[in-house]
PDB file of N, CA and C in Angstrom:
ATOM      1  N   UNK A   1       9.186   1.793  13.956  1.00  0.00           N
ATOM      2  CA  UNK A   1       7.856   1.400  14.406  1.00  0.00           C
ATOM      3  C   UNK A   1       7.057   2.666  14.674  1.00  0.00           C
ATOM      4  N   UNK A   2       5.735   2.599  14.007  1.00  0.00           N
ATOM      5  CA  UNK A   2       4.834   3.996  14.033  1.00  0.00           C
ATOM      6  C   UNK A   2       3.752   3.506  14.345  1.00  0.00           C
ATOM      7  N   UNK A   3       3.513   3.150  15.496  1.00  0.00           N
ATOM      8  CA  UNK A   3       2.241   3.068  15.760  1.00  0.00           C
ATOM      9  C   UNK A   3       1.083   3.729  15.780  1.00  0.00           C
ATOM     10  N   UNK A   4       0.050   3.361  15.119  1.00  0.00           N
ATOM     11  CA  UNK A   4      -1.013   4.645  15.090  1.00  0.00           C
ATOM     12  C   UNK A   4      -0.853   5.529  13.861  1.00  0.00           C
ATOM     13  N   UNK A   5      -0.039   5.815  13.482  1.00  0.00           N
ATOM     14  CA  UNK A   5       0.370   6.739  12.513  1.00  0.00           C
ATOM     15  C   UNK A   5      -0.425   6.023  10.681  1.00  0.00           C
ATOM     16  N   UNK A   6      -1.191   6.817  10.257  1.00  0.00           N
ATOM     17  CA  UNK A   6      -1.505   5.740   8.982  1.00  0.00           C
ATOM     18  C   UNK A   6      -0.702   6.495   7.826  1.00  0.00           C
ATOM     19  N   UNK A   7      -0.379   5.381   6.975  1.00  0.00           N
ATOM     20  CA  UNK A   7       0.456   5.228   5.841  1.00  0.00           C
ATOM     21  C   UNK A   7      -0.239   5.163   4.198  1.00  0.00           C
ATOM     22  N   UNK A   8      -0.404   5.928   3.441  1.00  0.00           N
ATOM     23  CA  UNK A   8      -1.710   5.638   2.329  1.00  0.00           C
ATOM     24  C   UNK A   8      -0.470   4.886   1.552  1.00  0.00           C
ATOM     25  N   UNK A   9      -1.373   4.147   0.162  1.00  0.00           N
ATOM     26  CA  UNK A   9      -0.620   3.327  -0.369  1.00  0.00           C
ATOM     27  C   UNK A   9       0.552   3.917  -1.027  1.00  0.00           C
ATOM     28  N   UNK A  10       0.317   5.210  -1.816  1.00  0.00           N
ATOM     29  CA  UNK A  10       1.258   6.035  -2.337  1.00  0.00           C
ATOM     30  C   UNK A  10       3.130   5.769  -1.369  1.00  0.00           C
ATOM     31  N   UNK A  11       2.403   6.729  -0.190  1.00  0.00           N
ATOM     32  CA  UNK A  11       3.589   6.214   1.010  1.00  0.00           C
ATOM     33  C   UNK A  11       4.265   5.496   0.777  1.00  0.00           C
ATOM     34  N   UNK A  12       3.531   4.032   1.014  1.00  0.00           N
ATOM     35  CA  UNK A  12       4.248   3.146   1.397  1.00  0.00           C
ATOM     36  C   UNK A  12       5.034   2.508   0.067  1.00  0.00           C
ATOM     37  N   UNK A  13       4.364   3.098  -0.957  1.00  0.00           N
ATOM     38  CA  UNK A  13       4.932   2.317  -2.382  1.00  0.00           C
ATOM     39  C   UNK A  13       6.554   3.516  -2.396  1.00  0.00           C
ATOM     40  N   UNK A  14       6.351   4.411  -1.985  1.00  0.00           N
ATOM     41  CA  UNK A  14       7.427   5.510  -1.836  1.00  0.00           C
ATOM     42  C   UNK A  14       8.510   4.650  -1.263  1.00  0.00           C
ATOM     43  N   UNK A  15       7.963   4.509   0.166  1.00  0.00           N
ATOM     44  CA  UNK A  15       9.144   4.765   1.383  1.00  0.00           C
ATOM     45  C   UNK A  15      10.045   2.883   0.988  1.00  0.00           C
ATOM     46  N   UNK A  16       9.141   2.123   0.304  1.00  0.00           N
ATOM     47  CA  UNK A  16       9.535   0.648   0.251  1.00  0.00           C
ATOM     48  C   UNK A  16      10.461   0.890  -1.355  1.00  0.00           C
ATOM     49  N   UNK A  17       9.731   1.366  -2.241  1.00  0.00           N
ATOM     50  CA  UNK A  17      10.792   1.075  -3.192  1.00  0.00           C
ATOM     51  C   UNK A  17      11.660   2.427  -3.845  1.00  0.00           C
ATOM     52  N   UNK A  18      11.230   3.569  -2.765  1.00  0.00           N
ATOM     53  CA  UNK A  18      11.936   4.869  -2.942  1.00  0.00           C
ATOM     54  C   UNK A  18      11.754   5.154  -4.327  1.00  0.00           C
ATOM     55  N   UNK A  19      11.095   5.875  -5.176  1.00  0.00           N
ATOM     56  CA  UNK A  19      11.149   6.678  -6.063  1.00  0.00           C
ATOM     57  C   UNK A  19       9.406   6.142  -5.992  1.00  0.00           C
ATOM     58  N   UNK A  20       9.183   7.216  -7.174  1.00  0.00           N
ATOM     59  CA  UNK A  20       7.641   7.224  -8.007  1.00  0.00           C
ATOM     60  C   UNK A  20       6.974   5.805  -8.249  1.00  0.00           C
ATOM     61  N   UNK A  21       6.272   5.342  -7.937  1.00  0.00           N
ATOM     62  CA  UNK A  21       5.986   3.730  -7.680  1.00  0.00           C
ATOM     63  C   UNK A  21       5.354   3.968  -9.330  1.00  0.00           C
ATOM     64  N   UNK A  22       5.183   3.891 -10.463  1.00  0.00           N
ATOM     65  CA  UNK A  22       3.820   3.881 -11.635  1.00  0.00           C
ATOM     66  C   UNK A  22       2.859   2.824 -12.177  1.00  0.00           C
ATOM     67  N   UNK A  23       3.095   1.944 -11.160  1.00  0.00           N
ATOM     68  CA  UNK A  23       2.316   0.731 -11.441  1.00  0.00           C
ATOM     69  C   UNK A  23       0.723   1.023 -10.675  1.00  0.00           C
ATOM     70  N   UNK A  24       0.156  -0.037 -10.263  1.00  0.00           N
ATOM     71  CA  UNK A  24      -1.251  -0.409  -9.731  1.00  0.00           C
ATOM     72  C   UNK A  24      -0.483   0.136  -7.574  1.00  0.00           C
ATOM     73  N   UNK A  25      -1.613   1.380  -7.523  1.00  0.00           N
ATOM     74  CA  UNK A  25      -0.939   0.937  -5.916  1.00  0.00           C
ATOM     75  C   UNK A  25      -1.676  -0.055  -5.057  1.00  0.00           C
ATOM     76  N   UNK A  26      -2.656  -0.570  -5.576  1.00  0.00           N
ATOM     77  CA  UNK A  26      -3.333  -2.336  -5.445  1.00  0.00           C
ATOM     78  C   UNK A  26      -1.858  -3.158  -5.133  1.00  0.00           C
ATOM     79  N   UNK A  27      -1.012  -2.855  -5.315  1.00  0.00           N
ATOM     80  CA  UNK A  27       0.139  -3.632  -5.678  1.00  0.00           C
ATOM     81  C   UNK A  27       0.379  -3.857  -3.763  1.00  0.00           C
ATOM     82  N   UNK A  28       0.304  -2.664  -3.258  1.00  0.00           N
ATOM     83  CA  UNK A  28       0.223  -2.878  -1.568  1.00  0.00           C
ATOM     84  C   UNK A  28      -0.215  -3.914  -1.141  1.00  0.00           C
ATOM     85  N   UNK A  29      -1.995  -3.673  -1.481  1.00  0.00           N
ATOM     86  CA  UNK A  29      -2.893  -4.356  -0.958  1.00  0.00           C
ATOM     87  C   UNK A  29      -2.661  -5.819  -0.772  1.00  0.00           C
ATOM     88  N   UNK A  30      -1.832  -6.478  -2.127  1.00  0.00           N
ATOM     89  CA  UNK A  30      -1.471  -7.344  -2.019  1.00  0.00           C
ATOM     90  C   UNK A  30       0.066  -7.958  -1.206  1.00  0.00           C
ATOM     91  N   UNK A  31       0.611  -6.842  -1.295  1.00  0.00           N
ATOM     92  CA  UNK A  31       1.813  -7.323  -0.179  1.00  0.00           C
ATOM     93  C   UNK A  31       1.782  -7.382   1.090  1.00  0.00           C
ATOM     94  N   UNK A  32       0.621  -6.518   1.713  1.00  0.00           N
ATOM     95  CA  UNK A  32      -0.324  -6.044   2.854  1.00  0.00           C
ATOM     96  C   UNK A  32      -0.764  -7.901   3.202  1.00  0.00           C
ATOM     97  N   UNK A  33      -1.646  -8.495   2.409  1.00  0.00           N
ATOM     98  CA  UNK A  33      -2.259  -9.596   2.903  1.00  0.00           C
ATOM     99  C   UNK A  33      -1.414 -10.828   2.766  1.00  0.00           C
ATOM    100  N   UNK A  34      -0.079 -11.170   1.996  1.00  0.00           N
ATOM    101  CA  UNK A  34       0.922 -11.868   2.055  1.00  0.00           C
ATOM    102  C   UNK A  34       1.619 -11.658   3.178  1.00  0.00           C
ATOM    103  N   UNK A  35       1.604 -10.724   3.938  1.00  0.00           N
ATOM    104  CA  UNK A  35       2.473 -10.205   4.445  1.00  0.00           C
ATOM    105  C   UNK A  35       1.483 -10.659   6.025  1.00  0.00           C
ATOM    106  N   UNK A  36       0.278 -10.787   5.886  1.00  0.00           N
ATOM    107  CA  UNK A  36      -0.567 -10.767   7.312  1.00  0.00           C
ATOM    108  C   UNK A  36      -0.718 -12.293   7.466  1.00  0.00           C
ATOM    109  N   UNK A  37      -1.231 -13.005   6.477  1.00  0.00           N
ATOM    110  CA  UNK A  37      -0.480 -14.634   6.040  1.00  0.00           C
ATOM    111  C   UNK A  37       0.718 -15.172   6.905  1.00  0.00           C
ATOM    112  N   UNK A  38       1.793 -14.640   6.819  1.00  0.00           N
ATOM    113  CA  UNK A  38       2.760 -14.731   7.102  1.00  0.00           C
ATOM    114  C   UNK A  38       3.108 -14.081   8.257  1.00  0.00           C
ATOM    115  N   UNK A  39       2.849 -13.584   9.009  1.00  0.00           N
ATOM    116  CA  UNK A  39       2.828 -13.157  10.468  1.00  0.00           C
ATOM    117  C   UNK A  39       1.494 -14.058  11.403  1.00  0.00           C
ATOM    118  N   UNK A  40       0.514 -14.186  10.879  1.00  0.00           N
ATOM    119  CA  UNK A  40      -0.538 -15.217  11.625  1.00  0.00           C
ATOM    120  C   UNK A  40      -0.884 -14.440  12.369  1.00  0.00           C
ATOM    121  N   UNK A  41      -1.411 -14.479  13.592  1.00  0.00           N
ATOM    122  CA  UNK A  41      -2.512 -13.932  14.353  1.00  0.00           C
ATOM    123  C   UNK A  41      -2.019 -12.316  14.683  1.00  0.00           C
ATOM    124  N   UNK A  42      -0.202 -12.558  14.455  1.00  0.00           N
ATOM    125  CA  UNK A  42       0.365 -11.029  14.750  1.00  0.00           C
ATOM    126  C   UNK A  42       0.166 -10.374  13.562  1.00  0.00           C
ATOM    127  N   UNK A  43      -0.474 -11.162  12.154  1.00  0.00           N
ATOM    128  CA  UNK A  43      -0.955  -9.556  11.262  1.00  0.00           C
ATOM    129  C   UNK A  43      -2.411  -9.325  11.745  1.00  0.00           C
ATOM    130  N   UNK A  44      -2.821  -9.325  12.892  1.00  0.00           N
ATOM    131  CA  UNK A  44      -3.950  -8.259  13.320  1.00  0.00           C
ATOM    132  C   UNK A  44      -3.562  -7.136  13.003  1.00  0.00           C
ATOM    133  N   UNK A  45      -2.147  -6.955  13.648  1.00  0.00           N
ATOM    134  CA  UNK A  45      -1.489  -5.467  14.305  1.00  0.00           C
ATOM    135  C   UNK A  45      -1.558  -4.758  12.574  1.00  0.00           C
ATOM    136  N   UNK A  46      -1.721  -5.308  11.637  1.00  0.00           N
ATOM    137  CA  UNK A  46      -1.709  -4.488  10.519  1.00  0.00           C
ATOM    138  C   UNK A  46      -3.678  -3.879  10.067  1.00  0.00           C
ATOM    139  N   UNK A  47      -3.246  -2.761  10.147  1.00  0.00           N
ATOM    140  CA  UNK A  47      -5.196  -2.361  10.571  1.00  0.00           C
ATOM    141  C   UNK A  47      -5.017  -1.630   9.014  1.00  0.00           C
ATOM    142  N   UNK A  48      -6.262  -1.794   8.141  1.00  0.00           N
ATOM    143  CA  UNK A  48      -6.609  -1.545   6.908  1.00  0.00           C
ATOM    144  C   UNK A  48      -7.745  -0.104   7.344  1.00  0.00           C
ATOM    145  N   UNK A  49      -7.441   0.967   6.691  1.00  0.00           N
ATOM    146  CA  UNK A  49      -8.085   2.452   7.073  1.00  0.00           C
ATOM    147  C   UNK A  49      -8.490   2.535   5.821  1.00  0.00           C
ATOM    148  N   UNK A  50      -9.686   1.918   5.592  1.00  0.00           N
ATOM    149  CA  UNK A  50     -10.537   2.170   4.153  1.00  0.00           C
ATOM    150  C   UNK A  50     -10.581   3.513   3.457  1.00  0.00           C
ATOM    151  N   UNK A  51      -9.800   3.588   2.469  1.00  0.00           N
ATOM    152  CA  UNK A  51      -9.856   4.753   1.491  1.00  0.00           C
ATOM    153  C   UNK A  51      -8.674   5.793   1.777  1.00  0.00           C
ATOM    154  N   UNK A  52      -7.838   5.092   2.893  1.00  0.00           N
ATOM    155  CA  UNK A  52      -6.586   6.174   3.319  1.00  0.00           C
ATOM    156  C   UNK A  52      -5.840   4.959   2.747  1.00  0.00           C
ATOM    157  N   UNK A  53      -5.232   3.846   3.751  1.00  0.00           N
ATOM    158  CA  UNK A  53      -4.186   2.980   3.620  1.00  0.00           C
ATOM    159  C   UNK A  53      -4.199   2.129   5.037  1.00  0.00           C
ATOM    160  N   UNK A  54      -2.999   2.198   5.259  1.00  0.00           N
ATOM    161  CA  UNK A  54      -2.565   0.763   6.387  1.00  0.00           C
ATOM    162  C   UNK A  54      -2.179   1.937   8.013  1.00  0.00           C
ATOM    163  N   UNK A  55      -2.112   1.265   8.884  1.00  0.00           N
ATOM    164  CA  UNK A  55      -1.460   1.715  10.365  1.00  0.00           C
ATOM    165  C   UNK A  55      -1.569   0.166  11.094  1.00  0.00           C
ATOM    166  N   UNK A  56      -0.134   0.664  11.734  1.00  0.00           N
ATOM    167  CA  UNK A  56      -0.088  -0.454  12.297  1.00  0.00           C
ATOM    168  C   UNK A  56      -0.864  -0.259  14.098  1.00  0.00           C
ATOM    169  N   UNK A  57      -1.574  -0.876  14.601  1.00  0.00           N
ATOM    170  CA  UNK A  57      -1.924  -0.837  15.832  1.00  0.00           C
ATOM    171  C   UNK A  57      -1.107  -0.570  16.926  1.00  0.00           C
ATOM    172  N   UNK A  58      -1.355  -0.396  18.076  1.00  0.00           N
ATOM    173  CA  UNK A  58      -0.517  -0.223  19.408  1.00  0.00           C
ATOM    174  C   UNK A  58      -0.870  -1.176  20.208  1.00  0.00           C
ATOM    175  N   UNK A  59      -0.085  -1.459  20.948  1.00  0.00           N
ATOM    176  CA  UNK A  59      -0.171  -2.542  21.941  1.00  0.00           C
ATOM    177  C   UNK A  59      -1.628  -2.531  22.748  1.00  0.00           C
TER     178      UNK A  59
END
């Protein structure tokens, strides 16, 4: 858990499927909002940093 800390899509396409991601990194964006869907009012805590990537909020 990294709160505060922001993650660009590159990152996260890294750290989730470990090696060189070469697809669309749009590919986030969309696991990002499936993913906030599916948590309900607790994907607030997922905060979108326009033109960097994702951070998750702090309490």
């Amino acid at each position: 858990y990294n709160p505060g800390i922001v993650f660009s899509r590159d990152k996260l396409l890294l750290e989730i499927w470990g090696y060189e991601f070469s697809g669309e990194t749009r590919t986030v964006d969309v696991h990002i909002r499936t993913l906030r869907q599916k948590l309900g009012v607790a994907g607030e805590y997922i905060e979108t940093i326009r033109g960097v990537g994702y951070r998750l909020a702090g309490k």
